[in-house]
Each structure stands twice: as structure tokens, then as C-alpha cells.
C-alpha atoms as a PDB file:
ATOM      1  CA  UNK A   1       7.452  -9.292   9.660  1.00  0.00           C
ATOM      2  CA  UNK A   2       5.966  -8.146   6.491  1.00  0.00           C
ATOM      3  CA  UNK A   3       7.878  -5.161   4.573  1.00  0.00           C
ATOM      4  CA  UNK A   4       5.680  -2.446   3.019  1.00  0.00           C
ATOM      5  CA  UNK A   5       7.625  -0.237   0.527  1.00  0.00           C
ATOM      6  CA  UNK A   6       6.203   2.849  -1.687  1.00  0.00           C
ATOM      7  CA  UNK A   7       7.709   4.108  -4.784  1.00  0.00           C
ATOM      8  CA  UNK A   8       9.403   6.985  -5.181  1.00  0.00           C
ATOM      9  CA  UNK A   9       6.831   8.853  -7.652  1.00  0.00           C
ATOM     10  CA  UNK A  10       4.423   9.161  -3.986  1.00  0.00           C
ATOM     11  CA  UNK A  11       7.632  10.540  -2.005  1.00  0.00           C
ATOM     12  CA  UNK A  12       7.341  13.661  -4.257  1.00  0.00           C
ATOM     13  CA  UNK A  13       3.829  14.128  -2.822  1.00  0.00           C
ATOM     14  CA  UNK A  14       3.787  12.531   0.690  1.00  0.00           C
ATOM     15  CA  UNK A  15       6.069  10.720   2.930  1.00  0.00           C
ATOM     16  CA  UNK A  16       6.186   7.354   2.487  1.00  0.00           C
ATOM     17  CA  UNK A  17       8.076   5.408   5.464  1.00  0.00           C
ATOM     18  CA  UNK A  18       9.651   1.638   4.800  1.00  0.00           C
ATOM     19  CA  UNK A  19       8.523  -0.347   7.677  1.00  0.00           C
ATOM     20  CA  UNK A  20       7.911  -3.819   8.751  1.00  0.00           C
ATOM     21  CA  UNK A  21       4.977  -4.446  10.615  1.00  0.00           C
ATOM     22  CA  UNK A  22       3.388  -7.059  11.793  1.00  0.00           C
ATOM     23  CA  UNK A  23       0.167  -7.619   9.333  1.00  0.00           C
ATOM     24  CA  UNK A  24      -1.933 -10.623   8.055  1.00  0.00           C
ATOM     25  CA  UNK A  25      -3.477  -8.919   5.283  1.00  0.00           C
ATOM     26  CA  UNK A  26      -2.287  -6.190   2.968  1.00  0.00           C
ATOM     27  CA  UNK A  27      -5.344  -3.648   4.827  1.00  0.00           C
ATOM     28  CA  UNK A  28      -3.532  -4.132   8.303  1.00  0.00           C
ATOM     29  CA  UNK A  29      -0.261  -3.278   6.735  1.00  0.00           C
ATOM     30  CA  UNK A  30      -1.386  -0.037   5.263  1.00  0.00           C
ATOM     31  CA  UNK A  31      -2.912   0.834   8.180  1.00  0.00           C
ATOM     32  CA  UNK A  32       0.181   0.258  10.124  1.00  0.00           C
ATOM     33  CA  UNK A  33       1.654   3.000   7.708  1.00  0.00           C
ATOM     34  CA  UNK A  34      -1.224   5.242   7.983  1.00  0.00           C
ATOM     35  CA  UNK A  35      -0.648   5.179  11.403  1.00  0.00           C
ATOM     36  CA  UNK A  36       2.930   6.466  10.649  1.00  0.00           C
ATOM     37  CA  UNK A  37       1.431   9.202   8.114  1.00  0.00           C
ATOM     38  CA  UNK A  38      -1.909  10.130   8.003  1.00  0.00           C
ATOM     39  CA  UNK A  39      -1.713  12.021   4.863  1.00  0.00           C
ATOM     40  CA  UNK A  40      -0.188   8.885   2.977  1.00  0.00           C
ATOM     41  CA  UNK A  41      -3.882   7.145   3.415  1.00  0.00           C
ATOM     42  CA  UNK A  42      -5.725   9.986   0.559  1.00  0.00           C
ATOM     43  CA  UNK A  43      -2.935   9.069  -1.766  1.00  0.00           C
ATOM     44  CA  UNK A  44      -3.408   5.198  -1.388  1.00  0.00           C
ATOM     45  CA  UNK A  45      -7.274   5.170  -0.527  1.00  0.00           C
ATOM     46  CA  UNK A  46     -10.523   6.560  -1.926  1.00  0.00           C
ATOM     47  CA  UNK A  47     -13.191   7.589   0.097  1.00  0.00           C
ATOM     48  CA  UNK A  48     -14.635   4.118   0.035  1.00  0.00           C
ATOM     49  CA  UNK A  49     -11.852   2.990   1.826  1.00  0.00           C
ATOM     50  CA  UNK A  50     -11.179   1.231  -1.169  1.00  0.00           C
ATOM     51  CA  UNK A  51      -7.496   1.516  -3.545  1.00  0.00           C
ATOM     52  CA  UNK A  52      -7.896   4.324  -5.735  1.00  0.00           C
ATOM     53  CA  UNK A  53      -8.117   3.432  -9.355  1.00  0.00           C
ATOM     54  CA  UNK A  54      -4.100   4.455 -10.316  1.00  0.00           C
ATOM     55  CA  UNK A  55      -2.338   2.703  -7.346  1.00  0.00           C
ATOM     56  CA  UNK A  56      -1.448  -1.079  -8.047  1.00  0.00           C
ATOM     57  CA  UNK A  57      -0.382  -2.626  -4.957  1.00  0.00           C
ATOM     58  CA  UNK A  58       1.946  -5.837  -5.375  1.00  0.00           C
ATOM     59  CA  UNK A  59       2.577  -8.859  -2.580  1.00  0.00           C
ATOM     60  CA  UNK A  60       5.445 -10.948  -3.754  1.00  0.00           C
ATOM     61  CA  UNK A  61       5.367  -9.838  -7.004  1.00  0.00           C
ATOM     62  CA  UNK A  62       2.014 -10.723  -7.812  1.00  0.00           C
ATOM     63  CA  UNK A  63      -0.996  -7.933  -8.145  1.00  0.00           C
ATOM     64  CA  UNK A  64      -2.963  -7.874  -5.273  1.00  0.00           C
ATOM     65  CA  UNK A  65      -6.211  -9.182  -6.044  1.00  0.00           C
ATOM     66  CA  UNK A  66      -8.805  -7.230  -3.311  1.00  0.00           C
ATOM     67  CA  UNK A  67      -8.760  -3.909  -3.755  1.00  0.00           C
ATOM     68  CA  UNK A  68     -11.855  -2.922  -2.101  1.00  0.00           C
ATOM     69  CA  UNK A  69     -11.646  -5.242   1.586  1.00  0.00           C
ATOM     70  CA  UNK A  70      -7.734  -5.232   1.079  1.00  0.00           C
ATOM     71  CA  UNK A  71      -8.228  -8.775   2.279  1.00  0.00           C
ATOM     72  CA  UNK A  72      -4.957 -10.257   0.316  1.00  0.00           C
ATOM     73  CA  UNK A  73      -2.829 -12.602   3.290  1.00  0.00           C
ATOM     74  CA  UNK A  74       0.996 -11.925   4.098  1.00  0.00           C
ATOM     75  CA  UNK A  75       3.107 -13.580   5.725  1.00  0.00           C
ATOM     76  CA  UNK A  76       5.594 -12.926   7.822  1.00  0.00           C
ATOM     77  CA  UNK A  77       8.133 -12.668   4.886  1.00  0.00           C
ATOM     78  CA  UNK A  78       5.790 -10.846   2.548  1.00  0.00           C
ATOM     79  CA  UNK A  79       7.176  -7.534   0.178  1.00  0.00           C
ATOM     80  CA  UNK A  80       4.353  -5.330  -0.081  1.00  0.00           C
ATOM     81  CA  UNK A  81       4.946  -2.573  -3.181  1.00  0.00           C
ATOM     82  CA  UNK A  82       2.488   0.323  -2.922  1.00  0.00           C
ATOM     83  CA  UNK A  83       3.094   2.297  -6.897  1.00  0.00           C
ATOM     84  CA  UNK A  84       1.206   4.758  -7.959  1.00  0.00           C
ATOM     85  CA  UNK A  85       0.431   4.317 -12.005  1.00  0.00           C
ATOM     86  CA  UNK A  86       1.370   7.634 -14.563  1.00  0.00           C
ATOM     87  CA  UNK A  87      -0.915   8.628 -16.693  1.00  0.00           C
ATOM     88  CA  UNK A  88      -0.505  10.667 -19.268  1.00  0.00           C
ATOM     89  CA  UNK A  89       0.661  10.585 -22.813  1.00  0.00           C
END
């Protein structure tokens, strides 16, 4: 099962569950925690449906690559990392 993980900076705002789910692409896996927390999906998503423009989302260390369809595959050992970037200066 595929392990979806958020970092800490989005518990301040929202909670943001661990789970494992069962997903074959990084959009079934947030949905999965979505499902969990419906609140967690305006932090993650834009309107569009589509990552909003400070979140970087990372499958096995490597940047997710979709981040309008969320079409990137897992597998059943994929580490999903859901960050939200600071801005500032």
C-alpha cells in the first residue's frame, strides 16, 4: 500500500492524517485523504482541481511531474510527501 505523509507546516492549519491506501496514481491517494479530511483538499488543491502553486508533492523522492490530472503512478511501496513551500523573505 502506498504511504501518503504531509509536513508538519499544513498540521498548523489542517489535519493531516498518515495513511496507506490503496492508490495507483498520486490523485487517488489524495483523494483517499480527502476522504479522511475534507478541509485538507483547499490546502492541497485549487479550484481547478489542480495542485496549488506552493505545494510540491514528492513520490519516492522525485517531484511529481502532473500537477494538474495528478496522473503520477505508485506502487504499492510508494512514499508520497505532500509540503507546502514558505514564502517569504
Amino acid at each position: 500500500m502506498a504511504h501518503v505523509e504531509f509536513t508538519a507546516q499544513l498540521h498548523r492549519y489542517v489535519d493531516t492524517p498518515k495513511l496507506d491506501c490503496d492508490a495507483r496514481t498520486l490523485g487517488e491517494a489524495l483523494a483517499r485523504a480527502f476522504d479522511r479530511n475534507p478541509r485538507l483538499r483547499g490546502y492541497i488543491l485549487d479550484d481547478q482541481g489542480h495542485l496549488r502553486t506552493h505545494v510540491a508533492v514528492f513520490i519516492d523522492g522525485h517531484r511529481a511531474r502532473d500537477r494538474s490530472g495528478l496522473t503520477d503512478a505508485l506502487t504499492a511501496q510508494s512514499k508520497v510527501y505532500v509540503l507546502q513551500a514558505l514564502s517569504g523573505g
